[in-house]
C-alpha atoms as a PDB file:
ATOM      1  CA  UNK A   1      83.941  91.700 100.637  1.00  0.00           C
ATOM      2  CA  UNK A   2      80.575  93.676 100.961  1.00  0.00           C
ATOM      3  CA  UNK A   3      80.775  96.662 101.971  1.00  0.00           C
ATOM      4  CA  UNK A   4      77.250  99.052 103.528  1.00  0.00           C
ATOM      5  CA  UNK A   5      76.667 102.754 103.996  1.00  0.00           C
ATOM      6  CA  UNK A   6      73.540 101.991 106.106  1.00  0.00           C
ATOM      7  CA  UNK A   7      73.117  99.127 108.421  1.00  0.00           C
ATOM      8  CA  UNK A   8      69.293  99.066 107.168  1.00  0.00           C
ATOM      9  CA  UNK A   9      71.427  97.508 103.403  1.00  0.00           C
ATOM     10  CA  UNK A  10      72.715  94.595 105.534  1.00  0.00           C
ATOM     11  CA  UNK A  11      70.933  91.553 104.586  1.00  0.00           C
ATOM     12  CA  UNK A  12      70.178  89.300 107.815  1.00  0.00           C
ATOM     13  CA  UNK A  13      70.939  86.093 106.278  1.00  0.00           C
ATOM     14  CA  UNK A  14      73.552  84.693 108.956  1.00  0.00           C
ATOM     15  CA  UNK A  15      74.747  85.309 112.735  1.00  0.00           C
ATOM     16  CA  UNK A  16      77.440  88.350 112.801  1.00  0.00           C
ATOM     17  CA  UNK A  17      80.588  88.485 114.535  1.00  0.00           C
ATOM     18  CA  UNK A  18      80.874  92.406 114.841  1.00  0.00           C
ATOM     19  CA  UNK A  19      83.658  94.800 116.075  1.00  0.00           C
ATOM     20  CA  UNK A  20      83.338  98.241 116.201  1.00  0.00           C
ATOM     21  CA  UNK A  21      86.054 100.980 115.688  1.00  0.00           C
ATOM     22  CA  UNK A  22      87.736 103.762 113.826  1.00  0.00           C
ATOM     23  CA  UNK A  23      91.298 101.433 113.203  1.00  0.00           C
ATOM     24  CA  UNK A  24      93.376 104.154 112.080  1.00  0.00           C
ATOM     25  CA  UNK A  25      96.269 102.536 111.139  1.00  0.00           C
ATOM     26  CA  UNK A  26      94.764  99.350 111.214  1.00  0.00           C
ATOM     27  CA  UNK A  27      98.410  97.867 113.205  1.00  0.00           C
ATOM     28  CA  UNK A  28      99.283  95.389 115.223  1.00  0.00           C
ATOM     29  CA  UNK A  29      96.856  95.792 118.369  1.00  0.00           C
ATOM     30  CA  UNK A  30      94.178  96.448 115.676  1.00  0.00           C
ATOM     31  CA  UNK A  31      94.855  93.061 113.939  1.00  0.00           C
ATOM     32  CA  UNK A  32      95.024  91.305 117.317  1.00  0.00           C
ATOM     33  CA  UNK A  33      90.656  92.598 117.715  1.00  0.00           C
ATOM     34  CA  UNK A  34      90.446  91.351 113.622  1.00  0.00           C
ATOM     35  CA  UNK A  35      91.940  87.814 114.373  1.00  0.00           C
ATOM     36  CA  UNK A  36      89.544  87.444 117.286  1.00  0.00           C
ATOM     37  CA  UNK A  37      86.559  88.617 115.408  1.00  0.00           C
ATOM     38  CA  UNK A  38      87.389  85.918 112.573  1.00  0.00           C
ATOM     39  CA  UNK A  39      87.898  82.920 114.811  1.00  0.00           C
ATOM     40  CA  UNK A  40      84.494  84.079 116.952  1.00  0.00           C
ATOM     41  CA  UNK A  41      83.075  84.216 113.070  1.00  0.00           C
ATOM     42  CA  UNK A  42      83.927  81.059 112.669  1.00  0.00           C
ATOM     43  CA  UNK A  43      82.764  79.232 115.970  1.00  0.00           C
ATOM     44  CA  UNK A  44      79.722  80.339 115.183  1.00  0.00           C
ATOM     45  CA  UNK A  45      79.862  79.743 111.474  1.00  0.00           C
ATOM     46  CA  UNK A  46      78.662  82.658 110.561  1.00  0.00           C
ATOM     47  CA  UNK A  47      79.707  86.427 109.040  1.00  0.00           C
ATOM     48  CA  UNK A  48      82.903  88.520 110.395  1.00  0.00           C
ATOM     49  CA  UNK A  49      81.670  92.186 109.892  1.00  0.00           C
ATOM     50  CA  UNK A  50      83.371  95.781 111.086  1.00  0.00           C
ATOM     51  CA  UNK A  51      81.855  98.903 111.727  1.00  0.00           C
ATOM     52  CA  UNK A  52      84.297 101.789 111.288  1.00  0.00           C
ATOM     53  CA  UNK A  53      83.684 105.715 110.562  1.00  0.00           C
ATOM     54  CA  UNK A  54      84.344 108.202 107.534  1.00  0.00           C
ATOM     55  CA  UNK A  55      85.639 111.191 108.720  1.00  0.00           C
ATOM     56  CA  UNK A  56      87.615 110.436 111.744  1.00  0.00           C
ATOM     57  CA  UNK A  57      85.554 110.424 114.957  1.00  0.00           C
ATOM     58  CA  UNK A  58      87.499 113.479 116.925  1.00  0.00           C
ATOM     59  CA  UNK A  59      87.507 115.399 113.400  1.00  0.00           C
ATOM     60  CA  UNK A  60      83.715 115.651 114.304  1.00  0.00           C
ATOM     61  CA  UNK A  61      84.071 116.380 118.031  1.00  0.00           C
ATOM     62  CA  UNK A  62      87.492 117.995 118.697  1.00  0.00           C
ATOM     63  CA  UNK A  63      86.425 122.049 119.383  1.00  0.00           C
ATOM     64  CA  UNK A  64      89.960 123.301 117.728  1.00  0.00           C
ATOM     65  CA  UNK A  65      89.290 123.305 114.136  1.00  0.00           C
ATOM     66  CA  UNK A  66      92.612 121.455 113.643  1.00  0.00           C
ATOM     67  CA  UNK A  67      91.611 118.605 111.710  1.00  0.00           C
ATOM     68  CA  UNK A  68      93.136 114.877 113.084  1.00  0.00           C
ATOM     69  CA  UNK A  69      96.185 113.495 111.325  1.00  0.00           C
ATOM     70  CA  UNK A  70      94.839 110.116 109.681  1.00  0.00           C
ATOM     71  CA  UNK A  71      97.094 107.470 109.120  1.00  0.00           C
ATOM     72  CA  UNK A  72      94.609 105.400 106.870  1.00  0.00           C
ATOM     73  CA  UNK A  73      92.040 107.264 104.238  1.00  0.00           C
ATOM     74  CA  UNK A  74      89.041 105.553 104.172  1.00  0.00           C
ATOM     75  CA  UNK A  75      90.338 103.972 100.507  1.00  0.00           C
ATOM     76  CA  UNK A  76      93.420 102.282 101.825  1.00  0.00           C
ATOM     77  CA  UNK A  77      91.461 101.377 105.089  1.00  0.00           C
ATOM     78  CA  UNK A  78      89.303  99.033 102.779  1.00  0.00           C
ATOM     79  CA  UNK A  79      91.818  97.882 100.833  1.00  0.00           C
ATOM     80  CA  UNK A  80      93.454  96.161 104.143  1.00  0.00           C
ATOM     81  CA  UNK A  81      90.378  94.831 105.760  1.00  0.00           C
ATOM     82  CA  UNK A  82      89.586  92.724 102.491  1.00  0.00           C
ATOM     83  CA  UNK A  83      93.450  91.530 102.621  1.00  0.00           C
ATOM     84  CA  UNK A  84      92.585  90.493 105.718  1.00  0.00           C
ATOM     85  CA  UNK A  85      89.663  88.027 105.136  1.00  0.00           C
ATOM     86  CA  UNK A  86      86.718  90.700 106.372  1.00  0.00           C
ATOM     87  CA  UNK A  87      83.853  89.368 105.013  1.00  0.00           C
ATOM     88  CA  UNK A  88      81.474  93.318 105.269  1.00  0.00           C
ATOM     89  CA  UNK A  89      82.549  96.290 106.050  1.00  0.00           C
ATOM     90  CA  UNK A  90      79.782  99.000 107.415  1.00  0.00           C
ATOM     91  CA  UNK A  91      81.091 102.484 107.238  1.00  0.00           C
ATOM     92  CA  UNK A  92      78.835 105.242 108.697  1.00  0.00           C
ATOM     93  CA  UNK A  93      79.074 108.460 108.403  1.00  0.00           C
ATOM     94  CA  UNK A  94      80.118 110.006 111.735  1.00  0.00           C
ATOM     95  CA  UNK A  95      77.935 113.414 112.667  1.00  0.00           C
ATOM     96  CA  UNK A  96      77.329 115.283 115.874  1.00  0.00           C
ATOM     97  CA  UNK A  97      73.587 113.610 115.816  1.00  0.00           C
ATOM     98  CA  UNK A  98      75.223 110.027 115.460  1.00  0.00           C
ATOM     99  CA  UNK A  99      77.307 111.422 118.594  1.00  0.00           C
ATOM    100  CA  UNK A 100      74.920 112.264 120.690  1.00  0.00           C
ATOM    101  CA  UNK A 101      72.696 108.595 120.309  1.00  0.00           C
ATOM    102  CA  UNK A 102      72.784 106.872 123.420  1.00  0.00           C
ATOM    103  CA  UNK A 103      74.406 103.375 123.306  1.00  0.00           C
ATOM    104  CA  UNK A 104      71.833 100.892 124.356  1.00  0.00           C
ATOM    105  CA  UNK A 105      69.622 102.275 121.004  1.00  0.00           C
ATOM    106  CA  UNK A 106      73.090 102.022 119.159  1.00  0.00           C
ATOM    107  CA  UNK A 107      73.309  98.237 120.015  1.00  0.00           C
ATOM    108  CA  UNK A 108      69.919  97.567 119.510  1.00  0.00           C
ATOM    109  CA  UNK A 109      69.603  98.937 115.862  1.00  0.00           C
ATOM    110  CA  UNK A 110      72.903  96.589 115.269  1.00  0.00           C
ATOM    111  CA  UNK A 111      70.858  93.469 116.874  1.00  0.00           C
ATOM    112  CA  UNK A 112      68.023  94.370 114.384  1.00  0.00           C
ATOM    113  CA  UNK A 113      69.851  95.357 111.219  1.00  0.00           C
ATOM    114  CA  UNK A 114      73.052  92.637 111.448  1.00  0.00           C
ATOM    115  CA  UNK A 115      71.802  89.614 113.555  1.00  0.00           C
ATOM    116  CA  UNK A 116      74.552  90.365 115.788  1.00  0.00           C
ATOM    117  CA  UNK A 117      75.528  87.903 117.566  1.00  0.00           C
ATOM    118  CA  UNK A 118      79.036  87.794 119.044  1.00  0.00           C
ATOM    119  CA  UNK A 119      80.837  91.643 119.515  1.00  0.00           C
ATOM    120  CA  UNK A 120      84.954  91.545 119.853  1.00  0.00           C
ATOM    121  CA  UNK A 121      86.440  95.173 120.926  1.00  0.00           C
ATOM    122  CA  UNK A 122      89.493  96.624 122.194  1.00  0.00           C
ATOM    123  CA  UNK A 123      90.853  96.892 125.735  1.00  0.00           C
ATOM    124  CA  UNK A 124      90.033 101.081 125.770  1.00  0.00           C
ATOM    125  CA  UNK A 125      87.050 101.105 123.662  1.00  0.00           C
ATOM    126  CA  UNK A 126      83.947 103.143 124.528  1.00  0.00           C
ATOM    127  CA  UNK A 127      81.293 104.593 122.480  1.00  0.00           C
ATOM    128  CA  UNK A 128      77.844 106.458 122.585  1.00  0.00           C
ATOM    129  CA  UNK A 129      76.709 109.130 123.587  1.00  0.00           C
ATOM    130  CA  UNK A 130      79.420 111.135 126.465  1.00  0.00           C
ATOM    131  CA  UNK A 131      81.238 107.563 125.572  1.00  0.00           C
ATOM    132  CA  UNK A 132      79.154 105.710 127.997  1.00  0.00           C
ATOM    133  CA  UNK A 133      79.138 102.549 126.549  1.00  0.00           C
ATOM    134  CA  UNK A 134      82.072  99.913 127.414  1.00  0.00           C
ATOM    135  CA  UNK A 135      83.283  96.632 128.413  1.00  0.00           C
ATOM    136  CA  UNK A 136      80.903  95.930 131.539  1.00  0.00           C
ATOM    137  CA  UNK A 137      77.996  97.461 130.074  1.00  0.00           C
ATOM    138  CA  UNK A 138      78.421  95.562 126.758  1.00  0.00           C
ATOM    139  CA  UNK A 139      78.891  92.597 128.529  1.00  0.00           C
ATOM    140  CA  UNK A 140      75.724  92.885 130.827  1.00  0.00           C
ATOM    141  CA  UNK A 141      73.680  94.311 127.657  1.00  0.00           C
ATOM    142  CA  UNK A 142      74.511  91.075 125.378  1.00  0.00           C
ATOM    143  CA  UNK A 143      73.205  88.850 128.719  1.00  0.00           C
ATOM    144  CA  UNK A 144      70.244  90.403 128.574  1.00  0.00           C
ATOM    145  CA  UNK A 145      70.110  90.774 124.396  1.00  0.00           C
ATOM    146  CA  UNK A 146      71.330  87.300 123.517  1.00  0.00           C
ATOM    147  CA  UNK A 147      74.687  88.227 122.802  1.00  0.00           C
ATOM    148  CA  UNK A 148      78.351  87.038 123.282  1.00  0.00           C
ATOM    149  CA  UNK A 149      81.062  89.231 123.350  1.00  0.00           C
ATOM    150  CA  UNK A 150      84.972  89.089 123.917  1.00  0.00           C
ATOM    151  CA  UNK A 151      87.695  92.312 125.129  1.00  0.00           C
ATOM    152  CA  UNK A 152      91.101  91.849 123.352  1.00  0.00           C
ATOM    153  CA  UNK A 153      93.722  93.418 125.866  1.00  0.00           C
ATOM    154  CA  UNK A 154      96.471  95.930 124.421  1.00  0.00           C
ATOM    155  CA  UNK A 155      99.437  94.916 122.196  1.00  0.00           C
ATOM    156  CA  UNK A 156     102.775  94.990 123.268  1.00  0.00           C
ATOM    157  CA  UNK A 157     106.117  94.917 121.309  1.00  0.00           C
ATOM    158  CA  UNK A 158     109.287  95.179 122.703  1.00  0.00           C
ATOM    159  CA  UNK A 159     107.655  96.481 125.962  1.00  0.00           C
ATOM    160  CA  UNK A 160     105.380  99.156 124.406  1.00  0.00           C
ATOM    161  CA  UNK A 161     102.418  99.382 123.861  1.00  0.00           C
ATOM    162  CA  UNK A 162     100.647  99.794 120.377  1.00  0.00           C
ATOM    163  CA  UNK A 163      98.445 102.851 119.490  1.00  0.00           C
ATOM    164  CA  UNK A 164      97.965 105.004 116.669  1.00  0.00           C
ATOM    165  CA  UNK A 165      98.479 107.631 118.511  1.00  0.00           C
ATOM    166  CA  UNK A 166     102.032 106.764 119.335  1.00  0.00           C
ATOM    167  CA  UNK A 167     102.600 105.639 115.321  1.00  0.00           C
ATOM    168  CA  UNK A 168     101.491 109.163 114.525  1.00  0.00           C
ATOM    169  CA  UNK A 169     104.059 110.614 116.771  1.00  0.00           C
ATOM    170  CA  UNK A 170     106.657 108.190 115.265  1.00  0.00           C
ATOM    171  CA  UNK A 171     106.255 109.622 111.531  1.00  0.00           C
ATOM    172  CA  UNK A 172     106.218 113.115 112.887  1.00  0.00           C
ATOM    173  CA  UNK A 173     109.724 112.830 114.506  1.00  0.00           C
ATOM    174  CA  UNK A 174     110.763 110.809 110.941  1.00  0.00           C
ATOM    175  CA  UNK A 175     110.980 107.706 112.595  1.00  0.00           C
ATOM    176  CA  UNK A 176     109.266 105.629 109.791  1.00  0.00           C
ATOM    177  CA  UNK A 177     111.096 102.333 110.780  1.00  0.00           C
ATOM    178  CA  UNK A 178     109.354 101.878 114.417  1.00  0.00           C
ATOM    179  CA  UNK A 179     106.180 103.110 112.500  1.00  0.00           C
ATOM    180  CA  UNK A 180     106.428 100.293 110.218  1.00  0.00           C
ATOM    181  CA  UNK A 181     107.123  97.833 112.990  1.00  0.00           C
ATOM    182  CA  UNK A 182     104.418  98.736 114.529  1.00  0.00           C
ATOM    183  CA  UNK A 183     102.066  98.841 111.492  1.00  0.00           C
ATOM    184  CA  UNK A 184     103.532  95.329 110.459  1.00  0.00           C
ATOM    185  CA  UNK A 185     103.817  97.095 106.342  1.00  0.00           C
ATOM    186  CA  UNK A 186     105.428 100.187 105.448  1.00  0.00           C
ATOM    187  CA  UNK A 187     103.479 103.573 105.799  1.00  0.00           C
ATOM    188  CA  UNK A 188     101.767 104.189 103.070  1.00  0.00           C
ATOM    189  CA  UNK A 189     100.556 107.836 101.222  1.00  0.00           C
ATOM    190  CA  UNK A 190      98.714 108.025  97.859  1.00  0.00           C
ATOM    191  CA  UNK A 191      98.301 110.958  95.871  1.00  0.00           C
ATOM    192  CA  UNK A 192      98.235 112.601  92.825  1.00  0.00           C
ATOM    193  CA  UNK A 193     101.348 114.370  90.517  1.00  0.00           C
ATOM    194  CA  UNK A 194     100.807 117.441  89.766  1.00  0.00           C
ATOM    195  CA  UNK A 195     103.039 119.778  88.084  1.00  0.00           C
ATOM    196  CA  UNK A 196     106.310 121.546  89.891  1.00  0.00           C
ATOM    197  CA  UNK A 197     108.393 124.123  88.767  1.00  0.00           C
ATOM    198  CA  UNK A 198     110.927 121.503  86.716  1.00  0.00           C
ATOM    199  CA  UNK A 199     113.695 122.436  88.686  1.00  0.00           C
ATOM    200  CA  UNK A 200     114.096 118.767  89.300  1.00  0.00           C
ATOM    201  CA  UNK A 201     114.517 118.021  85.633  1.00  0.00           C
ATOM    202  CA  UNK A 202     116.303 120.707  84.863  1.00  0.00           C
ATOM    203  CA  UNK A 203     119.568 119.238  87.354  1.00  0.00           C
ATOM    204  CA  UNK A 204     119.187 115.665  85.716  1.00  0.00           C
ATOM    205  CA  UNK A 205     117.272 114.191  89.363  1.00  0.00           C
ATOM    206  CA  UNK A 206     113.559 114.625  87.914  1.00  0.00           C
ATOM    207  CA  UNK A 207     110.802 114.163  90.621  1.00  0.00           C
ATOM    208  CA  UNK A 208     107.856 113.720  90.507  1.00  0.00           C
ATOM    209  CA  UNK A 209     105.155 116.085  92.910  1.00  0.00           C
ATOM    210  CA  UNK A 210     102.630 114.486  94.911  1.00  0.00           C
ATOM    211  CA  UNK A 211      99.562 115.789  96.399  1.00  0.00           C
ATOM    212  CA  UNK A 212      97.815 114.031  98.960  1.00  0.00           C
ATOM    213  CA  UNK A 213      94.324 111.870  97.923  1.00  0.00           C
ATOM    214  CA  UNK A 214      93.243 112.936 101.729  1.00  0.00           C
ATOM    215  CA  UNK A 215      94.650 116.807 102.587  1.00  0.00           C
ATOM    216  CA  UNK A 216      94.028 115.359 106.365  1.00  0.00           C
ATOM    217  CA  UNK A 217      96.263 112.548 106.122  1.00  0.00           C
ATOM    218  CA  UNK A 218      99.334 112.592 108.155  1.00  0.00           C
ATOM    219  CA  UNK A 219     102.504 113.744 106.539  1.00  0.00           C
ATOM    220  CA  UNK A 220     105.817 112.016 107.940  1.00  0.00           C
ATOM    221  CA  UNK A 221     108.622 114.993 109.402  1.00  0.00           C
ATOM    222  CA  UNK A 222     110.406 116.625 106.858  1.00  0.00           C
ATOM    223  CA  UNK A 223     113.746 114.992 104.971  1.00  0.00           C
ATOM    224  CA  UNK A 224     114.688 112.442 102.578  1.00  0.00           C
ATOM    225  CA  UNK A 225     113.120 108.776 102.714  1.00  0.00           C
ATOM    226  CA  UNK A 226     113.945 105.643 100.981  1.00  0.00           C
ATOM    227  CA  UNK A 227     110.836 104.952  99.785  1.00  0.00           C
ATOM    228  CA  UNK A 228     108.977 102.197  96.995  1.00  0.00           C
ATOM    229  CA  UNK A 229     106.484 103.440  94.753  1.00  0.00           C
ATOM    230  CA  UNK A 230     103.313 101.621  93.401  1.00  0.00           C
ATOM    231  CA  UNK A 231     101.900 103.476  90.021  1.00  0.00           C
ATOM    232  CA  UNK A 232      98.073 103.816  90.063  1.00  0.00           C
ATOM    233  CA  UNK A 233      97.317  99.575  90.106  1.00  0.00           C
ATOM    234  CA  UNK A 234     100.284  98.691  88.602  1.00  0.00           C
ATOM    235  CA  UNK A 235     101.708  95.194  90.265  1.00  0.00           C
ATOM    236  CA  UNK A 236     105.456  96.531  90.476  1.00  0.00           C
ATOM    237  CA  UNK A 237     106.858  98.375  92.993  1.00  0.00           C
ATOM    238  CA  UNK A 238     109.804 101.058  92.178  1.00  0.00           C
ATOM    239  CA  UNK A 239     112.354 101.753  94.149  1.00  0.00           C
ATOM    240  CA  UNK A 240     113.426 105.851  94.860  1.00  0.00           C
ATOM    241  CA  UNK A 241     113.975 108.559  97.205  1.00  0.00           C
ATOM    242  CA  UNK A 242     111.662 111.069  98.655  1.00  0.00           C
ATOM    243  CA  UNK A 243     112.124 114.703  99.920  1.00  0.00           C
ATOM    244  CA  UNK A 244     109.188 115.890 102.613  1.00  0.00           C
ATOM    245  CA  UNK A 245     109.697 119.630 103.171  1.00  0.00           C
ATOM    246  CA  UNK A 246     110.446 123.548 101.783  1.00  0.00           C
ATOM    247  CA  UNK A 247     113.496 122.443  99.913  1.00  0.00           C
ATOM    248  CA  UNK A 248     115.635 125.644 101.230  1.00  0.00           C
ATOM    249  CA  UNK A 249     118.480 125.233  99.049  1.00  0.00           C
ATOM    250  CA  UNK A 250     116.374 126.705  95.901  1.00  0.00           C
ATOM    251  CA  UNK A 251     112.843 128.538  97.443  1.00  0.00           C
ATOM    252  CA  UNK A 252     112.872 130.716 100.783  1.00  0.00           C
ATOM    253  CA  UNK A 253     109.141 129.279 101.212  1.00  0.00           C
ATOM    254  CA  UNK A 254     107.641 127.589 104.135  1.00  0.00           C
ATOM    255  CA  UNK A 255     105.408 125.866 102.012  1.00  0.00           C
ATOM    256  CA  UNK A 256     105.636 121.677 102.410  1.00  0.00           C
ATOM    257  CA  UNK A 257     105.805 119.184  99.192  1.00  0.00           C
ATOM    258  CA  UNK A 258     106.420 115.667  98.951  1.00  0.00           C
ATOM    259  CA  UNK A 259     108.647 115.076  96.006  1.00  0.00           C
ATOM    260  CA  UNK A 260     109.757 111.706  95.141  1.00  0.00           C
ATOM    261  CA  UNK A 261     112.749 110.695  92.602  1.00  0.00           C
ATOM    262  CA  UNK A 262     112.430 107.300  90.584  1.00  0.00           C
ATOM    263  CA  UNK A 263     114.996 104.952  90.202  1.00  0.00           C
ATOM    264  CA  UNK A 264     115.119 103.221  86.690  1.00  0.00           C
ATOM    265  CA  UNK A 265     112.226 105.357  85.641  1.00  0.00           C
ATOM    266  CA  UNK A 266     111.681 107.759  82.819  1.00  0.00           C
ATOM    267  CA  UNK A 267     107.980 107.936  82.148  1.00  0.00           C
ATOM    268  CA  UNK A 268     105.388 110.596  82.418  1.00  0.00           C
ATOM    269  CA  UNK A 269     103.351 110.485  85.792  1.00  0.00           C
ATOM    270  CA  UNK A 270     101.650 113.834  85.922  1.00  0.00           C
ATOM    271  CA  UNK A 271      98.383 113.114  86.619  1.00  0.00           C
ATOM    272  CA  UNK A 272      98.690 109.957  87.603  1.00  0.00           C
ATOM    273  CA  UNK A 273      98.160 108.086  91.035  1.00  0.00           C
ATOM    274  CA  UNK A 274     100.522 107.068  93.029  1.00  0.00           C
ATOM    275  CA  UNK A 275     101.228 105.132  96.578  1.00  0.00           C
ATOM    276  CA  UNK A 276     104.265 106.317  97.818  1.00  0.00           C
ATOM    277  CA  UNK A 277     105.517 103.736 100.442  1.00  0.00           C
ATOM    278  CA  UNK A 278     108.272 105.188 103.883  1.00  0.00           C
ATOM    279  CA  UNK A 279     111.166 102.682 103.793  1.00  0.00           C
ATOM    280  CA  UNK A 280     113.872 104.485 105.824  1.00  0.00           C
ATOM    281  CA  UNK A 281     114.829 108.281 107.164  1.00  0.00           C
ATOM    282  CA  UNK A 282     117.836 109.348 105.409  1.00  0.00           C
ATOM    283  CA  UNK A 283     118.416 112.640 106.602  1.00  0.00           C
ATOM    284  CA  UNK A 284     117.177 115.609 107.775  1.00  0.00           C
ATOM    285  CA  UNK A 285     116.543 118.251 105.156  1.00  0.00           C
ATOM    286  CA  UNK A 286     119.203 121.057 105.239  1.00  0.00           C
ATOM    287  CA  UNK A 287     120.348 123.831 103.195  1.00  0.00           C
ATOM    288  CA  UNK A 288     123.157 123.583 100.669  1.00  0.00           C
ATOM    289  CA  UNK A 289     125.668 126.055  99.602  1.00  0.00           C
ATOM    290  CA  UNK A 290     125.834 125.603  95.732  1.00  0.00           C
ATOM    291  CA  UNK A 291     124.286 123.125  93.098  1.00  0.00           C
ATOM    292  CA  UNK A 292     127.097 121.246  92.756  1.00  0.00           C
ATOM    293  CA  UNK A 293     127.062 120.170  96.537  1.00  0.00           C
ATOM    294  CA  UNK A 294     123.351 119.552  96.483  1.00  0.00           C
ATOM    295  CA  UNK A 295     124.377 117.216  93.607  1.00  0.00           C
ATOM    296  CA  UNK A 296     126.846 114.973  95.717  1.00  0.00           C
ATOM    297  CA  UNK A 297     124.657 115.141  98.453  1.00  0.00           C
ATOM    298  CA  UNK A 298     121.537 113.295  96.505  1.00  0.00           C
ATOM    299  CA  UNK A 299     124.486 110.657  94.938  1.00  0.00           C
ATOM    300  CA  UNK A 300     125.036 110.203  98.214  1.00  0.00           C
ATOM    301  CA  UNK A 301     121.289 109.596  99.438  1.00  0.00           C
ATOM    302  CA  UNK A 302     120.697 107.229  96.519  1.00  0.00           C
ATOM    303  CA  UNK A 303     123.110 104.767  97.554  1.00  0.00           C
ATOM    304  CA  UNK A 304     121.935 104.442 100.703  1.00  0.00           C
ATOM    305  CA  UNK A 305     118.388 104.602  99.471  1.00  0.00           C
ATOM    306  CA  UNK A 306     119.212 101.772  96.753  1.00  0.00           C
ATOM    307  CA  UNK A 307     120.600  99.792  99.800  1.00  0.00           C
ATOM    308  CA  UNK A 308     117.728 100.411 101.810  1.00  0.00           C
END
């Protein structure tokens, strides 16, 4: 897989199937736009290429301040498109001047730069400057330009509709299951251990304390998870049990950490990288009266996270 900063590093050596997007998530309805894009690649035996954005798109032109919960870092984001057979990945950098271009110039630099020649989007997809590109005008455009191009409708499951915007909301109530259905893999958050207070440790359930690769990425709702556990590149997977919030039994803080117990494991990880995947909600996080209840409590949760 190639991936391009610029469209001007795109060599014009073969006829482009292109879809454009941001693909948070990259889930189900996304995949349905990817398949497309690879079979129009390959009627027209040529390249599959998608053009996404790093940061987010509404980072850049919400007014707030609040920055958007991603549920893919640019990292993992590549990492799935080359699972899934993309042969180049563009990813421009998205800026209030790249906002404001209108779309016809937009579509004409990718004619130049890519050889485009067949475009696949998504049912709700608009782009441009004040969003005025879509559908229609894409489809009258590549008439005139010499282009094909094919709308994939919206993905339903079980009667709803796929978004990432409704995934998001899932892992904020702690629902990581319907995520997961809906993202067709478990959710996935890499980051680095750093050091904690050894409190862990110090009660015989050592953890290990993650910090977030991307401080914007989205952070499922607080309580314990059955999770799985990939070490930096490492091919196995370990199976343990996470705890997302201000741990009340032992702090009176309101500050959040992710801290994630190993099963079967007893070597040192500070420092080191890890992808913490969201199996299953366990429970919500509560306060305990003494240690020794705490104790039985996390027995308890490591059952059912062992069964999970």
């Amino acid at each position: 897989m190639n991936i391009y900063n610029s469209l001007h590093e795109i060599p014009r050596n073969a006829k482009t199937a292109l879809t454009i997007g941001t693909f948070d998530g990259l889930h189900l309805g996304h995949r349905a736009i990817l398949d497309e894009l690879l079979r129009a690649a390959t009627g027209l035996s040529g390249r599959s290429m998608v053009l996404t954005f790093d940061p987010h798109p509404q980072e850049v032109l919400r007014k707030t301040g609040f920055s958007v919960p991603i549920l893919t870092p640019i990292k993992q984001k590549l990492k799935l498109l080359e699972t899934l057979g993309i042969e180049g990945i563009i990813v421009l950098p998205f800026t209030q001047e790249f906002a404001a271009t209108p779309w016809q110039s937009f579509i004409d630099q990718l004619i130049e730069c890519t050889g485009l020649a067949h475009m696949v989007v998504g049912h709700d997809h608009a782009f441009g400057r004040n969003r005025e590109g879509n559908a229609e005008s894409l489809r009258e455009y590549g008439a005139e330009k010499g282009f094909t191009f094919t709308q994939v409708g919206p993905l339903f499951v079980d009667g709803e509709m796929i978004s990432s915007t409704k995934i998001r909301n899932a892992l904020s109530e702690g629902d990581v299951e319907q995520a997961n259905r809906w993202l067709d893999r478990p959710y996935a958050l890499t980051g680095t251990v750093v050091q904690g207070d050894g409190r862990g440790r110090q009660i015989g359930v050592p953890t290990a304390n993650i910090k977030p690769l991307n401080q914007s990425q989205l952070i499922p709702a607080n309580g314990v998870y059955a999770v799985r556990v990939q070490i930096e590149d490492e091919e196995a997977l370990y199976k343990g049990m996470a705890n997302i919030g201000v741990r009340p039994t032992f702090t009176d803080g309101s500050e959040r950490t992710i801290e994630v117990h190993l099963f079967d494991f007893s070597d040192e990880l500070y420092h080191r990288e890890v992808t913490v995947e969201f199996l299953k909600f366990i429970r919500s996080e509560r306060k305990f009266g003494s240690k020794e209840e705490f104790l039985a409590q996390l027995e308890r949760d490591r059952e059912e996270c062992n069964d999970s």
